[in-house]
N, C-alpha and C. Protein backbone atom coordinates (compact mmCIF):
# COMPACT_ATOMS: atom_id res chain seq x y z
N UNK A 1 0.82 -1.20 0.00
CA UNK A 1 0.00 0.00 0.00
C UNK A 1 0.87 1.26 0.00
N UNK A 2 2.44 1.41 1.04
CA UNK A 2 2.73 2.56 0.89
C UNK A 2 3.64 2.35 -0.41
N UNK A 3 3.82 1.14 -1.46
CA UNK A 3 4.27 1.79 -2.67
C UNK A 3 3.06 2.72 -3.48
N UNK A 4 1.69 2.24 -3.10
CA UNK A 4 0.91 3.04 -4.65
C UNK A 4 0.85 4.27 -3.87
N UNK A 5 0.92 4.49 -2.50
CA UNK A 5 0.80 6.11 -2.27
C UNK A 5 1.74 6.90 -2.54
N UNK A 6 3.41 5.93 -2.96
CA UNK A 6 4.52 6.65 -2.72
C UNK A 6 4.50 7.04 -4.17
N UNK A 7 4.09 6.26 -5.32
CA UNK A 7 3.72 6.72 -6.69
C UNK A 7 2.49 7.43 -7.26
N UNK A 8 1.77 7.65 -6.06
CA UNK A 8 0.65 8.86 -6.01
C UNK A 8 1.13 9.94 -5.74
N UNK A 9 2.29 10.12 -4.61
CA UNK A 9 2.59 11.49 -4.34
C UNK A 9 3.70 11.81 -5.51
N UNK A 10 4.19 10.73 -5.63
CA UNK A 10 5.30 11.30 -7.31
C UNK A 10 4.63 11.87 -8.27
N UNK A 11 3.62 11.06 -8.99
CA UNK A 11 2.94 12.16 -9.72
C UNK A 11 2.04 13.42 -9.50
N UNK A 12 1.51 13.14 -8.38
CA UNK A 12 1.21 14.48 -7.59
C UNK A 12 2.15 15.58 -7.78
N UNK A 13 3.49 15.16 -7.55
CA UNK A 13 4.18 16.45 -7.36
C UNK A 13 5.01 16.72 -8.56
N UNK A 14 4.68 15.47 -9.76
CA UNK A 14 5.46 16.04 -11.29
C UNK A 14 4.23 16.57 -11.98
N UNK A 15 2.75 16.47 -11.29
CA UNK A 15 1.83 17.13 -12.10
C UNK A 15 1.80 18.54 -11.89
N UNK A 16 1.94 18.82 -10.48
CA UNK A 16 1.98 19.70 -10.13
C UNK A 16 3.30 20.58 -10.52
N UNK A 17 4.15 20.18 -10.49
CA UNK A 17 5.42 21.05 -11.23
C UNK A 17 5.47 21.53 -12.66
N UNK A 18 4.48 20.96 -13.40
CA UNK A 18 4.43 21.12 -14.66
C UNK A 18 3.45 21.70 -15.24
N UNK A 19 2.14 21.82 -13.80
CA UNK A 19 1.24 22.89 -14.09
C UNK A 19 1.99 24.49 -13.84
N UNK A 20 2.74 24.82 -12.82
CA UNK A 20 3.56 25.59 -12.29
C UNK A 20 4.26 26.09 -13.85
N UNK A 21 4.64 25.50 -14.53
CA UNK A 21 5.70 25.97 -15.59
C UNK A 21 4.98 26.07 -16.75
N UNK A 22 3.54 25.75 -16.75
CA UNK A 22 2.57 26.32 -17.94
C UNK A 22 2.33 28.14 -17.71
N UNK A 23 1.91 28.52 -19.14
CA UNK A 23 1.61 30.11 -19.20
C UNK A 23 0.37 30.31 -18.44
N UNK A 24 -0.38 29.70 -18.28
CA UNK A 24 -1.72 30.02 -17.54
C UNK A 24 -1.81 30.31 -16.08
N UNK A 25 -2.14 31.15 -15.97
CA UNK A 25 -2.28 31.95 -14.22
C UNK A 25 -3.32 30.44 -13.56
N UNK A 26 -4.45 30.00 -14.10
CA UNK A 26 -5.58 29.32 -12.97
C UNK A 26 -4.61 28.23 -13.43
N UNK A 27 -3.71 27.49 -14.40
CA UNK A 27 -2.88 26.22 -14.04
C UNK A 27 -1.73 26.29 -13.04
N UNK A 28 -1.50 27.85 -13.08
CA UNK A 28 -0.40 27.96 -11.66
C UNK A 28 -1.60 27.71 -10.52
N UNK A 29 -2.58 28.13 -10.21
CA UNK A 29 -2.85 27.68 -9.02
C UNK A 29 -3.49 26.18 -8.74
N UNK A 30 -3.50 25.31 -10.06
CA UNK A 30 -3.63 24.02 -9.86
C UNK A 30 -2.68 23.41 -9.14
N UNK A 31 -1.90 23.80 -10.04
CA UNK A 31 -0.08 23.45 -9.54
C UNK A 31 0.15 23.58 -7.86
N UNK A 32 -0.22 24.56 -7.48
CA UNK A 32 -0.24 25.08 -6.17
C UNK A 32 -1.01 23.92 -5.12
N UNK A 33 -2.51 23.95 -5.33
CA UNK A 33 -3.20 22.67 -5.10
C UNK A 33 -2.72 21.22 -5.26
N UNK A 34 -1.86 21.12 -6.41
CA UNK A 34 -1.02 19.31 -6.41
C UNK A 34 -0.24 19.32 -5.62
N UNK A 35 0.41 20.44 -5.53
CA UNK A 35 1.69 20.16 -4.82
C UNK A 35 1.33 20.23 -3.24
N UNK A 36 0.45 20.90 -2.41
CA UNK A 36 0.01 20.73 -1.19
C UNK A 36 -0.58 19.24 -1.16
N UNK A 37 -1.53 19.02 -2.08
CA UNK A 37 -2.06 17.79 -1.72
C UNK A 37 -1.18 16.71 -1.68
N UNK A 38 0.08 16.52 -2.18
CA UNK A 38 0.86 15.92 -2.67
C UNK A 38 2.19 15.93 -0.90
N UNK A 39 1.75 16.98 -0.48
CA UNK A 39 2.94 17.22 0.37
C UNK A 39 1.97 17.06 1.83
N UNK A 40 1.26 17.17 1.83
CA UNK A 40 -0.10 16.36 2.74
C UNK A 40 0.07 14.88 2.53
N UNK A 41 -0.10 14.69 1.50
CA UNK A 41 0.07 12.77 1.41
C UNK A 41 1.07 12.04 2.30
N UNK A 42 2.36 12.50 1.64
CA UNK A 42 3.63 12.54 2.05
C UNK A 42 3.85 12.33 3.60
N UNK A 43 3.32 13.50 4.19
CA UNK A 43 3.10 13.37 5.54
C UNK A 43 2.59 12.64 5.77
N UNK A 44 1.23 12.54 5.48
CA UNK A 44 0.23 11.19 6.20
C UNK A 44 1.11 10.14 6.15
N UNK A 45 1.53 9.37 5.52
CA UNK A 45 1.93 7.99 4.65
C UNK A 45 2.92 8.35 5.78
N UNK A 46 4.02 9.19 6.00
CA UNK A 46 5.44 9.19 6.69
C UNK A 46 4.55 8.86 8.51
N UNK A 47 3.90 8.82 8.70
CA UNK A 47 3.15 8.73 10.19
C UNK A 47 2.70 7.34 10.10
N UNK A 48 2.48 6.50 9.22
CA UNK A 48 2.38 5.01 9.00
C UNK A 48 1.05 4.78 8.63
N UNK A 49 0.58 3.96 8.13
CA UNK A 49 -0.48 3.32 7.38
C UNK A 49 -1.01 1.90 8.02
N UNK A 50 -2.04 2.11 9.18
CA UNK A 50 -2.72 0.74 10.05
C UNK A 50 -3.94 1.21 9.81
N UNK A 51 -4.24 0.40 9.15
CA UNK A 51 -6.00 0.52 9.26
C UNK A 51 -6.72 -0.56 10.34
N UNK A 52 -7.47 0.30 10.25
CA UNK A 52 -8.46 -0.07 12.11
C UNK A 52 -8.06 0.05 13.01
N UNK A 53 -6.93 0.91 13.18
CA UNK A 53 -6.05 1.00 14.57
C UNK A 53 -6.05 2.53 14.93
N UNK A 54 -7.67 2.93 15.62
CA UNK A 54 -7.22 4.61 15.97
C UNK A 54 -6.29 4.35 17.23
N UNK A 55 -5.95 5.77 17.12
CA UNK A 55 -5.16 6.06 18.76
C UNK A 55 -6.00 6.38 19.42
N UNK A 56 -7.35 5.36 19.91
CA UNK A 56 -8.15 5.43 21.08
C UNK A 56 -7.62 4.81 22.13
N UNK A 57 -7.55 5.54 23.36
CA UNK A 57 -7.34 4.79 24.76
C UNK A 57 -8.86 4.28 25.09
N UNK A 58 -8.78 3.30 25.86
CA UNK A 58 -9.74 2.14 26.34
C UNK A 58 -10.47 2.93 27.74
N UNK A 59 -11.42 3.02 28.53
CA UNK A 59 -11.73 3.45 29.33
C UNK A 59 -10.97 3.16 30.76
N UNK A 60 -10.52 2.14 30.62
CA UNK A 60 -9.68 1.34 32.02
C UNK A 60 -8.24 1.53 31.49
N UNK A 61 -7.99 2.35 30.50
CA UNK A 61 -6.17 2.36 30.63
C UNK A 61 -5.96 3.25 30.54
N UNK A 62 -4.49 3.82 30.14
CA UNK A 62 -3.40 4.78 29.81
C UNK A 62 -3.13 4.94 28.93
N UNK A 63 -3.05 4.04 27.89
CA UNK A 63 -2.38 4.37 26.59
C UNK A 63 -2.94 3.24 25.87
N UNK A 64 -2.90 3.61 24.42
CA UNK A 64 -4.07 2.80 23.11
C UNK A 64 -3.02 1.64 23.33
N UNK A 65 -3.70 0.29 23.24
CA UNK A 65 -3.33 -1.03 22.59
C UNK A 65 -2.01 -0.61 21.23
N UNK A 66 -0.84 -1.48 21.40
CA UNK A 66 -0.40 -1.42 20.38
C UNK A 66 -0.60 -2.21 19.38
N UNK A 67 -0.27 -2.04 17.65
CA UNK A 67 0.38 -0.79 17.46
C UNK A 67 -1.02 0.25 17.03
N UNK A 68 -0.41 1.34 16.76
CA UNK A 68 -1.88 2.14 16.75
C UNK A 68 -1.44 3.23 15.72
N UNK A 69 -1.98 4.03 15.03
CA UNK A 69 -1.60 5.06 14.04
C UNK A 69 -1.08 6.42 15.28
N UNK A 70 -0.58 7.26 14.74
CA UNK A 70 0.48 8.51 14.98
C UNK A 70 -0.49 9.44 14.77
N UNK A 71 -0.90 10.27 15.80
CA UNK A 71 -1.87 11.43 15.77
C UNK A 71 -1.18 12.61 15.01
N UNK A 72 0.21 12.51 15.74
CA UNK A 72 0.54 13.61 15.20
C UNK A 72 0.16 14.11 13.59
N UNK A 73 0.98 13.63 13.06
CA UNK A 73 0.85 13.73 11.33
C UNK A 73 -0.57 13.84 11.16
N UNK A 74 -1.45 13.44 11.55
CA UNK A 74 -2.98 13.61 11.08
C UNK A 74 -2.86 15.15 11.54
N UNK A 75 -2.69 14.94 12.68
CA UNK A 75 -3.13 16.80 13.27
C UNK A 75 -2.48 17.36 12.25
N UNK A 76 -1.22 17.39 11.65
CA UNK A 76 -0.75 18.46 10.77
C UNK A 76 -1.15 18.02 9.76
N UNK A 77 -1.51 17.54 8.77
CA UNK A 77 -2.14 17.41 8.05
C UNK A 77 -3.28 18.00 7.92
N UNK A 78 -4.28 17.57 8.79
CA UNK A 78 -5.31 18.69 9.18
C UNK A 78 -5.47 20.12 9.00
N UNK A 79 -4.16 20.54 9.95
CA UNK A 79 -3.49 22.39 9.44
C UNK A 79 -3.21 22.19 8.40
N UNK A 80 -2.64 21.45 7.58
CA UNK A 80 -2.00 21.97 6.45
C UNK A 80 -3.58 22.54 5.54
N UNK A 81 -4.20 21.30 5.46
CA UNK A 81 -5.24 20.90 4.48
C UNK A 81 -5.82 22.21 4.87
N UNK A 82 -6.18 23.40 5.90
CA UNK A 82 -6.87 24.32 6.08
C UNK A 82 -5.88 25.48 5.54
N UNK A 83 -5.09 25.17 5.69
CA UNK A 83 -3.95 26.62 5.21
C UNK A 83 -3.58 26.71 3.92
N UNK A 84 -3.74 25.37 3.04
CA UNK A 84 -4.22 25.06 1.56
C UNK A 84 -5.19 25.92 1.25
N UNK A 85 -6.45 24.99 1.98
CA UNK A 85 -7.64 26.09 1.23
C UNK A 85 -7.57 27.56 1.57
N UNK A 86 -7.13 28.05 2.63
CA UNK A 86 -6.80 29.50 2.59
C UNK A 86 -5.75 30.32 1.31
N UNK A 87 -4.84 29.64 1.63
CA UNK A 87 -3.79 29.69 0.29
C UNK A 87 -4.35 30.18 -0.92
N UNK A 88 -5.07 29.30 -1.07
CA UNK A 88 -6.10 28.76 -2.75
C UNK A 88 -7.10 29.83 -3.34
N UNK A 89 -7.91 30.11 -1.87
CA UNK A 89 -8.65 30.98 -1.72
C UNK A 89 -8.34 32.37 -1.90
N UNK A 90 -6.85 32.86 -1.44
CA UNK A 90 -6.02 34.23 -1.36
C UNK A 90 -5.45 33.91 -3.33
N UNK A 91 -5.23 32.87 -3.77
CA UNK A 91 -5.05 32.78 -4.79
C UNK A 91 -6.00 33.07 -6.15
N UNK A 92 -6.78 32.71 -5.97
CA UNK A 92 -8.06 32.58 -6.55
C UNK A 92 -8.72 34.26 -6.58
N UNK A 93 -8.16 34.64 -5.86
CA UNK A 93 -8.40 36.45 -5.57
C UNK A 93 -7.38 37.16 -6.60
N UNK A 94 -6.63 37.15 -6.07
CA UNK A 94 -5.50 37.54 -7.18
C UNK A 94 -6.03 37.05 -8.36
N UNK A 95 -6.21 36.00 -8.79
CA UNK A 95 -6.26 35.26 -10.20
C UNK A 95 -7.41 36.37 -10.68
N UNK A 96 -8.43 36.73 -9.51
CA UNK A 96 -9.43 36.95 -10.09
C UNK A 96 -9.12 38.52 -10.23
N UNK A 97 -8.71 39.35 -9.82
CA UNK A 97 -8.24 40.91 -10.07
C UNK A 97 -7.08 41.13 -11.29
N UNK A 98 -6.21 40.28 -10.98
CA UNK A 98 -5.26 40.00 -12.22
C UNK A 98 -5.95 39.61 -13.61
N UNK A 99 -7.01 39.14 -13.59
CA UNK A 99 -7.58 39.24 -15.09
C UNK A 99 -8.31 40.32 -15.25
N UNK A 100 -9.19 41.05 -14.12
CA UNK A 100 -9.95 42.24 -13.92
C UNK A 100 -8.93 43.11 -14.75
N UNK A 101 -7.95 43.40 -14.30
CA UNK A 101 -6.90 44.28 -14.92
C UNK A 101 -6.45 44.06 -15.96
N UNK A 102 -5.79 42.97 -16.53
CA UNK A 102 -5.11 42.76 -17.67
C UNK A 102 -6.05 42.58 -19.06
N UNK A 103 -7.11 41.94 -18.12
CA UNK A 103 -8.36 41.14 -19.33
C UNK A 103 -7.49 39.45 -20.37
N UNK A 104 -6.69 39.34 -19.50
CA UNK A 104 -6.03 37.74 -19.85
C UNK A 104 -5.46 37.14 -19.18
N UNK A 105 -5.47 35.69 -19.07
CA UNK A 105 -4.94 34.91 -18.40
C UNK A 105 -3.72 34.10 -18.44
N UNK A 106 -3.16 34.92 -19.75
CA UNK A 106 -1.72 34.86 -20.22
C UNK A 106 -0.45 35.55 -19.72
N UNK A 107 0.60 34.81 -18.97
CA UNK A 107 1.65 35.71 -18.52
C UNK A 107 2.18 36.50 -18.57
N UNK A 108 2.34 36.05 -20.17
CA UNK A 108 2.84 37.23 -20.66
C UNK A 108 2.21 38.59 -21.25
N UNK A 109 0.75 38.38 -20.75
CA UNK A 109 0.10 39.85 -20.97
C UNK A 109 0.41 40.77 -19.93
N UNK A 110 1.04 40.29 -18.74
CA UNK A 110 1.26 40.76 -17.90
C UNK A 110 2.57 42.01 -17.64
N UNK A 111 3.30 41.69 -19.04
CA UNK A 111 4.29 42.74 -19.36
C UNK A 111 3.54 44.00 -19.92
N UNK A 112 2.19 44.05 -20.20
CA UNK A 112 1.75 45.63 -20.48
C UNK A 112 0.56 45.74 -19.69
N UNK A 113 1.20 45.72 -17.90
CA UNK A 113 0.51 46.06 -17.18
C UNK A 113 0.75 47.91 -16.91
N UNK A 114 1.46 48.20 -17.47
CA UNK A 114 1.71 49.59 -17.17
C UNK A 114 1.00 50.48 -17.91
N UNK A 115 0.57 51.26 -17.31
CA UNK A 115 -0.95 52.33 -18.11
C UNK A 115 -0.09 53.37 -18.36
């Protein structure tokens, strides 16, 4: 299992690099989106992969039955995945005033931004 995630986040992050290096402003912020989701994965997968094993403690103990999944990495993951969509969102703004102004979504229209 963690090979097909480890070749999910590879192309995750060569899709995403190659949206990044297209002329299009909304494929840069795809790019932006692969590559978080991609670097979210990464994390998860690096915290280990047990299914059916939360890190619940039992009512009569101290600490979860081993072995058990790694909270941590979920918790950041969690932040990340919210600071993504903020990201995206602050992106998506720009994208959207940057065409207001230019009237294109081409980079290089962006060299006769000067009035």
């Amino acid at each position: 299992m963690e090979a097909l995630i480890a070749v999910l986040v590879g192309v995750l992050f060569g899709a995403g690099t190659y949206c990044l290096m297209r002329r299009s402003i909304v494929k840069l912020v795809i790019g932006v989106m692969l590559i978080s989701q991609a670097a979210n994965l990464l994390v998860f997968t690096s915290g280990g992969l047990l299914g059916g094993r939360p890190a619940l403690v039992p009512a009569d103990g101290t600490v979860p039955p081993a072995p058990f999944g790694d909270p941590l990495p979920q918790a950041m993951v969690l932040t990340a995945i919210v600071i993504g969509f903020g990201l995206v969102a602050f992106l998506l703004a720009l994208v959207a005033r940057a065409h207001e102004q230019v009237g294109s979504d081409d980079m290089n229209a962006f060299n006769k931004t000067d009035t």
